[in-house]
Protein backbone atom coordinates (compact mmCIF):
# COMPACT_ATOMS: atom_id res chain seq x y z
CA UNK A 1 34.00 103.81 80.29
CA UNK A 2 32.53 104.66 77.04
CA UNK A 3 34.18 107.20 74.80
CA UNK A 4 33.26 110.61 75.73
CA UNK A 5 34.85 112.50 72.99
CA UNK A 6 35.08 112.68 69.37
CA UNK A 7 36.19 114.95 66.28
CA UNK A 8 33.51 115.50 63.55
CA UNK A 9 33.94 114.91 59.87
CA UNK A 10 34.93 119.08 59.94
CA UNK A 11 36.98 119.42 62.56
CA UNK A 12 35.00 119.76 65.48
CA UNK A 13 36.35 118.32 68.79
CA UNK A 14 33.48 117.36 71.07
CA UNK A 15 33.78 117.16 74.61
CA UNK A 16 31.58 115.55 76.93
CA UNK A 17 27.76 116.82 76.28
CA UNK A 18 28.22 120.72 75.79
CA UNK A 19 31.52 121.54 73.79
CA UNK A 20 32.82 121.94 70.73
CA UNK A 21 36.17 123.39 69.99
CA UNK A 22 37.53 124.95 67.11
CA UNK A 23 34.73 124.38 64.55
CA UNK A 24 30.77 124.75 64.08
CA UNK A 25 28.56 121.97 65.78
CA UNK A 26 24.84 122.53 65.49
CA UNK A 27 23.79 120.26 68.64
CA UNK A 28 26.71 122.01 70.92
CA UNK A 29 25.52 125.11 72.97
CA UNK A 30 29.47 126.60 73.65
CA UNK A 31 31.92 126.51 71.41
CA UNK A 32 35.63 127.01 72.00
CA UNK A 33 38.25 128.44 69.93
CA UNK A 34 41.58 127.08 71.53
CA UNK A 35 43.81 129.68 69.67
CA UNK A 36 43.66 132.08 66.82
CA UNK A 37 45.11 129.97 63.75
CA UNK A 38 42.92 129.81 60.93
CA UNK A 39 42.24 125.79 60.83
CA UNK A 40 40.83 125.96 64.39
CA UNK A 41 38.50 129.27 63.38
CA UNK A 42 36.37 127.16 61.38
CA UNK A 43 32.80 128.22 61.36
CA UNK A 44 33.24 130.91 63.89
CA UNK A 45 30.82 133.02 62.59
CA UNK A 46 27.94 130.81 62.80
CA UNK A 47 29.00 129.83 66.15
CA UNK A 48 28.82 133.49 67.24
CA UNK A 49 25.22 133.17 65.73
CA UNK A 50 24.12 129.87 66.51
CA UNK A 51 25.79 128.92 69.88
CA UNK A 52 24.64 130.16 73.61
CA UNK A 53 28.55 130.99 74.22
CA UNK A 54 31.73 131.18 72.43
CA UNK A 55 34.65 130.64 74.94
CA UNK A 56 38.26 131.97 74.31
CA UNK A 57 41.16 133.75 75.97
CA UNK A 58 41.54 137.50 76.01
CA UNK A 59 44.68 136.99 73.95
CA UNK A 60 43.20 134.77 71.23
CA UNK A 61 40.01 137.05 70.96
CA UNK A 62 42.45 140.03 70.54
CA UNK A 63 44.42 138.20 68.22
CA UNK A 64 41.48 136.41 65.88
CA UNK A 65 39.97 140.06 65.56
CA UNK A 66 43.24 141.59 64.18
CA UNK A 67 43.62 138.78 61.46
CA UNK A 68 39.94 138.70 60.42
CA UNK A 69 38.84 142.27 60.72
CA UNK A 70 35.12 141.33 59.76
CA UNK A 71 35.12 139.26 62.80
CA UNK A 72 32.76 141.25 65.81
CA UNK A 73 33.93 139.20 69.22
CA UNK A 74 32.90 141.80 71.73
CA UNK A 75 28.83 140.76 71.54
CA UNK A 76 26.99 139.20 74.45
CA UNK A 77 27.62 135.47 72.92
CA UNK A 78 31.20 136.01 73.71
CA UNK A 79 32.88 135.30 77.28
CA UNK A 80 37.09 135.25 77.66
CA UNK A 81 38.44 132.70 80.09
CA UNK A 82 41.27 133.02 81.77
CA UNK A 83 43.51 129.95 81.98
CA UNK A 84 42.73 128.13 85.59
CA UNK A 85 39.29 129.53 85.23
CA UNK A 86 36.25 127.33 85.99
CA UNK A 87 32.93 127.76 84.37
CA UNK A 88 30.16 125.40 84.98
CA UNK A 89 27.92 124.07 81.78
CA UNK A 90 24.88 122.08 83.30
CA UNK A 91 26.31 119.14 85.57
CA UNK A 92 29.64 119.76 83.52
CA UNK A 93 32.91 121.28 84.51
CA UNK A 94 35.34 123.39 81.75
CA UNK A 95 38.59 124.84 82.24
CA UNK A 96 41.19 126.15 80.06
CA UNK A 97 45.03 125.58 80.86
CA UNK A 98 47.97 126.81 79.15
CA UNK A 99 49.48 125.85 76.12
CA UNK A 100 52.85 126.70 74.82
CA UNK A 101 51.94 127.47 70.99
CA UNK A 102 51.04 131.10 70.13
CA UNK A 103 49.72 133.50 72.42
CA UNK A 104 46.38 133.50 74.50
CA UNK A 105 46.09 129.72 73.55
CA UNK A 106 44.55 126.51 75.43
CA UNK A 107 43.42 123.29 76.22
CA UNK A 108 40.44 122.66 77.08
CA UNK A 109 39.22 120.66 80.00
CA UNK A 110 35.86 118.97 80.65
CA UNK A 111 35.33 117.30 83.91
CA UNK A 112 31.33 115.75 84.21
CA UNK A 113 29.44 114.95 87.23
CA UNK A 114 30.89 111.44 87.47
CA UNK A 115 34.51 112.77 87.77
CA UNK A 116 35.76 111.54 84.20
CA UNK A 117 38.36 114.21 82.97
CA UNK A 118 37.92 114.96 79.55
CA UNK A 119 40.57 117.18 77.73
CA UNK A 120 41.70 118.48 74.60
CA UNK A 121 45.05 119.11 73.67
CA UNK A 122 45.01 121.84 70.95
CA UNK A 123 48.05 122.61 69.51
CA UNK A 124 51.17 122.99 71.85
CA UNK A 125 54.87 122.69 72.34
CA UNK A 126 55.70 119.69 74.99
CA UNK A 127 58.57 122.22 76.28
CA UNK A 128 56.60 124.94 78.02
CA UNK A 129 52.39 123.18 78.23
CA UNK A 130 51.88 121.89 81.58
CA UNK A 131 50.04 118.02 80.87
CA UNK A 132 46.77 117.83 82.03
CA UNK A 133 46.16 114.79 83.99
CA UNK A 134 42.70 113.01 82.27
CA UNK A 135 41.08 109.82 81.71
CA UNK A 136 40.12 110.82 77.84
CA UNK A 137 43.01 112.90 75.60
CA UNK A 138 41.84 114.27 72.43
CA UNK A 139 45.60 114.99 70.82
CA UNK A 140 46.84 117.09 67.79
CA UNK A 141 48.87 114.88 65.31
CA UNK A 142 50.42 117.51 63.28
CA UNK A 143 54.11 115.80 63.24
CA UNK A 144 52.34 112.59 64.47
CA UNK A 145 54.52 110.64 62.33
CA UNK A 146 57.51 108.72 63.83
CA UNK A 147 59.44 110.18 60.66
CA UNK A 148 59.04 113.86 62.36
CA UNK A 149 61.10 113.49 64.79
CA UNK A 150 63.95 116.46 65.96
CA UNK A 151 66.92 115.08 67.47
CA UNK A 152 69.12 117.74 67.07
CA UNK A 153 72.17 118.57 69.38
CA UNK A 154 72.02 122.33 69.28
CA UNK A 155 69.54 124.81 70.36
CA UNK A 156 67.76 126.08 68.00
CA UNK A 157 67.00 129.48 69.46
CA UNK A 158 70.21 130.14 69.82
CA UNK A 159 71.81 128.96 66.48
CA UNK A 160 68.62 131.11 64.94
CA UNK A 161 69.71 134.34 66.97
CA UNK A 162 73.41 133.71 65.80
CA UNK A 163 72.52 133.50 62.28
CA UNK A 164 70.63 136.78 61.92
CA UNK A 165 72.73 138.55 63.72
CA UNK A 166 75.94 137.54 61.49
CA UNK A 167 73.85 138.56 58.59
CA UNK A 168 72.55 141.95 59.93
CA UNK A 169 76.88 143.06 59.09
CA UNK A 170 75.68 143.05 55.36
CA UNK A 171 72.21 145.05 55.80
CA UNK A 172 68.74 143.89 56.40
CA UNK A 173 67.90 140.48 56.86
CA UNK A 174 64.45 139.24 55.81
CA UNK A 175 62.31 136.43 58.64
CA UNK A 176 59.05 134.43 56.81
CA UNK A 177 57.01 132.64 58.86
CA UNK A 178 53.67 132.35 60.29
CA UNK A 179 51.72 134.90 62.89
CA UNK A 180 52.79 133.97 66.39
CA UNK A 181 55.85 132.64 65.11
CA UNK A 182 57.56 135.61 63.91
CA UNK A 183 56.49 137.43 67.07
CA UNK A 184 58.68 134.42 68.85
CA UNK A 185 61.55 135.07 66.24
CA UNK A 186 61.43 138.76 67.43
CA UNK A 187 61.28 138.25 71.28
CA UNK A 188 64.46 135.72 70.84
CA UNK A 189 66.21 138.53 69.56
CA UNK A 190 65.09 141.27 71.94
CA UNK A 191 66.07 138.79 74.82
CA UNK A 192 69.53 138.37 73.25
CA UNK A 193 69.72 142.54 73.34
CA UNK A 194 69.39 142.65 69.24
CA UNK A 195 68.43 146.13 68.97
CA UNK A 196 67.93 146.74 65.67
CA UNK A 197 64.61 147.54 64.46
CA UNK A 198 62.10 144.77 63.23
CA UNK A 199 60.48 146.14 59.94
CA UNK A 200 56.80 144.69 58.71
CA UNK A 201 54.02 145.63 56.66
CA UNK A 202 50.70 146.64 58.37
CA UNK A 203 48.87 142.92 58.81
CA UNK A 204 52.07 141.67 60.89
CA UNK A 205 52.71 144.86 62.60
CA UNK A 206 48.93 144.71 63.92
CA UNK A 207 49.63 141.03 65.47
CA UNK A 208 52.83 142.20 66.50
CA UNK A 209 51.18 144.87 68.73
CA UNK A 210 48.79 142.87 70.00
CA UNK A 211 51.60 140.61 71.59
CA UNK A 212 53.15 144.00 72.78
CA UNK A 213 50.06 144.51 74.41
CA UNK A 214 50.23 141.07 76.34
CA UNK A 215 53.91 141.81 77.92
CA UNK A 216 56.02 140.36 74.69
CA UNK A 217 59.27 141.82 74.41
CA UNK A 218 59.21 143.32 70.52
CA UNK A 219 61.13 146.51 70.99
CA UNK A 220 61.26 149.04 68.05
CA UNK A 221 59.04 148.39 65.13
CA UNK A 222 58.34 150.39 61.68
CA UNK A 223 56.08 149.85 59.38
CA UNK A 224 57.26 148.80 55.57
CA UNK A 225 55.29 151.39 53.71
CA UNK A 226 56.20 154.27 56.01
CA UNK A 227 59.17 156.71 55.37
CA UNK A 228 61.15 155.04 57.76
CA UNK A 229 60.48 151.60 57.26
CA UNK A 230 60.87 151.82 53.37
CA UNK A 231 64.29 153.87 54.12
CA UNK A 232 65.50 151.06 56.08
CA UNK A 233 64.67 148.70 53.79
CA UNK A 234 65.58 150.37 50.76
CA UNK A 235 68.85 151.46 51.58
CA UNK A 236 69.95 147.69 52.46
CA UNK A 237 70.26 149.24 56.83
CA UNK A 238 70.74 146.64 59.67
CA UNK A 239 67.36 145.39 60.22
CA UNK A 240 65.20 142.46 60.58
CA UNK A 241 61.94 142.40 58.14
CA UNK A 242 59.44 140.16 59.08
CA UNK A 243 56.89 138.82 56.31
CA UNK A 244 54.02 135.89 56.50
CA UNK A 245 55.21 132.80 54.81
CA UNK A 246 52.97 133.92 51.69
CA UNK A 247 55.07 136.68 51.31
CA UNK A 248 58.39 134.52 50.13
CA UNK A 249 57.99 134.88 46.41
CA UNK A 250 58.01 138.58 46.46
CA UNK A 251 60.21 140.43 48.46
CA UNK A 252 63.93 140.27 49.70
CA UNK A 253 65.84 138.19 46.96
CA UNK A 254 68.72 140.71 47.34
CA UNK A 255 69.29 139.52 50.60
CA UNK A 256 69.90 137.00 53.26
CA UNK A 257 66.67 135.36 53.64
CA UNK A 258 65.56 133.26 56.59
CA UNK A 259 62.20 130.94 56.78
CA UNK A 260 61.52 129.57 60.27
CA UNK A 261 59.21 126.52 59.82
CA UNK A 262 58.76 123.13 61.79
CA UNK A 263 58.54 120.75 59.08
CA UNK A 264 62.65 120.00 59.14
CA UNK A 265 63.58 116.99 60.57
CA UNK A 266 67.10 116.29 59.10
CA UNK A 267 69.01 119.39 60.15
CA UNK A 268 68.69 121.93 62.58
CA UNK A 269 69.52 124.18 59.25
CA UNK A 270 69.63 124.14 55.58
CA UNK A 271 70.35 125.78 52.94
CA UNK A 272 67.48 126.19 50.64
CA UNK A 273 69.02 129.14 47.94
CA UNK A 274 72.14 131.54 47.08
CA UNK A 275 71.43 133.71 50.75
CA UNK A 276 68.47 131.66 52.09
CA UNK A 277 67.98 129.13 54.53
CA UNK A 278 65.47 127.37 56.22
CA UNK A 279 65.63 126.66 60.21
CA UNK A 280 63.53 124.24 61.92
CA UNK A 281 62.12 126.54 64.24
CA UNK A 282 58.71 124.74 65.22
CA UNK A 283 55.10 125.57 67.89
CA UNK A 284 54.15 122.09 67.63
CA UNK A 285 55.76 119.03 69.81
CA UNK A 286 57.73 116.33 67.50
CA UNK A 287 56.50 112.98 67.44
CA UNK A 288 58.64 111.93 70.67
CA UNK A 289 56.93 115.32 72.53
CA UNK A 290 53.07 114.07 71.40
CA UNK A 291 53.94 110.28 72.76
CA UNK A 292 55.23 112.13 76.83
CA UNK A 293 52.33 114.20 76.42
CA UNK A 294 50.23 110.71 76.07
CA UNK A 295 52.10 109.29 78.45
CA UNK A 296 52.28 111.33 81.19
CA UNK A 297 48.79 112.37 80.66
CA UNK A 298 47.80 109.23 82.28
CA UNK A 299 44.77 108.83 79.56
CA UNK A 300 43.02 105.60 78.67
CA UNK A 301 41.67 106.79 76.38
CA UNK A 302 43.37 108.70 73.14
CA UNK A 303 42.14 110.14 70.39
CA UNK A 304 44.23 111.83 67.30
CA UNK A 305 43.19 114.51 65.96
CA UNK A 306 42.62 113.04 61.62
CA UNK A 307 41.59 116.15 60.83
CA UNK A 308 43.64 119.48 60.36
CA UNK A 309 46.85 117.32 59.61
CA UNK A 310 46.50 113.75 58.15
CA UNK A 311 48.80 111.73 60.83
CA UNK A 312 46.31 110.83 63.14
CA UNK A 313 45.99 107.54 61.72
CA UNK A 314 49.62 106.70 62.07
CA UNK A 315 49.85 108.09 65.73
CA UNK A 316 47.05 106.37 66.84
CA UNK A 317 48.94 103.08 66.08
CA UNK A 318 51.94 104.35 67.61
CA UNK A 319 50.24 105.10 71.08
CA UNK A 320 48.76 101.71 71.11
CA UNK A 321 51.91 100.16 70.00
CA UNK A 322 54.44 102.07 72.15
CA UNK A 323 51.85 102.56 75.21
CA UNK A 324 49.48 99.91 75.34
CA UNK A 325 46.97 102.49 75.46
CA UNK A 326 43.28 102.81 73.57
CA UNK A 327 43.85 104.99 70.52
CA UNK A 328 41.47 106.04 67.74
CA UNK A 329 41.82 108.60 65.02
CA UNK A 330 38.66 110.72 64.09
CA UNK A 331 37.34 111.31 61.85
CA UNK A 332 38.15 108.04 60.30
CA UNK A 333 39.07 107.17 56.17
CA UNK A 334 37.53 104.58 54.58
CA UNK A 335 38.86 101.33 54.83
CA UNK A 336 40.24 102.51 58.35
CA UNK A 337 40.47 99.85 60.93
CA UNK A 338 40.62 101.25 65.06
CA UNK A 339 42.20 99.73 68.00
């Protein structure tokens, strides 16, 4: 069976004859944008000229037009797909399933006429992304490294919860982390009946109603340069601000301070200042997730994804090492050697 599926020197995964996902390729007629993150939006714009379609969820077209407001997604080049959904591309067979990451986002599926299942894995979260059975796996490698691994004997969610709402007693409490991942901060604490409000400026408030509008539990937001936002905040009032990650070296150094990010492999929590901590709140499987995904894929084929993160290389020896299976990364360094 010869490999059906490669990534591009930028970024583009290519799937079977038609598709390319998550970045610009000339000879593809559809491209697909798994999810609204900015590494897998590359080129979108001369996709929406160039290709015949450009394939998404509801959610992640909802979601990519909020964060780049110059985007126009409603043309005729533009079809949403719901997850299960089966669209036909010449003798070719796409579908996009579920993946636990932010909202609205996928893998991708491509089935051809001779039955070989071709599928790529976007970005996901082992706990919650149903595996799709294939005989080819493009795979992300973001903690692809056996060194990012998160053996921790708590759960997070809950120690994360627990911590914020000790630290609401002494007045607002500030959250940095990425879009999608603040919106999962502030559901965790909705479903654990913290009622306080969640306080934002506009660009995360905008996301954060999009996710309201897709059945996400958010409760009672404000705006941070609106009277009431900027009261609660200024007066030091119970309440949780959330800011983008970009947003650490400017606001909240009165306070406690809490930055949810996946690259923490030690502790479940540290201490990274006089009132701030970091907690290894992650939307990307650990190494030990990306290997069962692999495994109980039942691929014989693996790719890693060299491109967006740089441990491709090193998963790609793991899977043959660990598995016995195929595994190449794309696109390849010099020098690099495949198995």
């Amino acid at each position: 069976m010869s490999l059906r599926a490669q990534v591009t020197n930028n970024g583009a995964v290519l799937l079977g004859d038609s598709v390319a996902c998550d970045a610009f390729c000339e000879d593809r007629p559809l491209r697909i944008v798994t999810h609204a993150h900015a590494d897998h939006l590359g080129g979108l714009r001369k996709s929406l000229r160039c290709c015949q379609k450009v394939l998404m969820t509801k959610a992640t077209r909802d979601l990519a037009e909020t964060l780049n407001v110059s985007l126009k997604l409603r043309g005729s080049s533009v079809e949403t797909l719901e997850y299960g959904e089966t669209l036909e591309i010449g003798d070719e067979k796409l579908t996009l399933h579920k993946a636990d990451h932010i909202l609205g986002a996928a893998q991708v599926l491509v089935e051809n006429a001779g039955g070989i299942r071709i599928c790529y894995s976007g970005d996901f979260r082992i706990d919650d992304t149903p595996v799709v059975q294939c005989d080819v796996l493009v795979v992300e490698a973001t903690y692809g490294s056996p060194s990012c691994r998160r053996k921790f004997n708590v759960d997070i969610r809950e120690l994360l919860v627990d911590m914020i709402e000790k630290r609401l007693r002494g007045g607002t409490v500030y959250v940095f982390g990425y879009h999608g991942k603040m919106q999962e901060v502030m559901q965790l604490l909705r479903n654990a009946d913290v009622a306080v409000p969640f306080v934002m400026p506009e660009r995360v408030y905008e996301v954060t109603k999009v996710c309201q509008q897709y059945g996400m539990n958010l409760g009672c937001l404000a705006l941070s340069d609106n009277p009431d936002g900027r009261e609660l905040l200024e007066g030091n009032l119970p309440c949780v601000a959330f800011y983008h990650m970009n947003s650490r070296g400017h606001v909240g150094f009165k306070n406690a301070r809490i930055t949810v990010s996946g690259w923490e492999f030690n502790t479940p929590c540290r201490q990274i200042g006089d009132r701030e901590y970091l907690v290894a709140l992650s939307d990307h499987s650990d190494f030990d997730g990306l290997i069962e995904y692999v495994k109980r894929s039942g691929a014989k084929q693996v790719i890693t994804d060299n491109y967006r993160v740089s441990h491709g290389v090193v998963l790609a020896k793991e899977i043959h090492r660990r598995l016995g299976i195929s595994a190449v990364p794309m696109p390849q360094t010099a020098g690099q050697t495949t198995l």
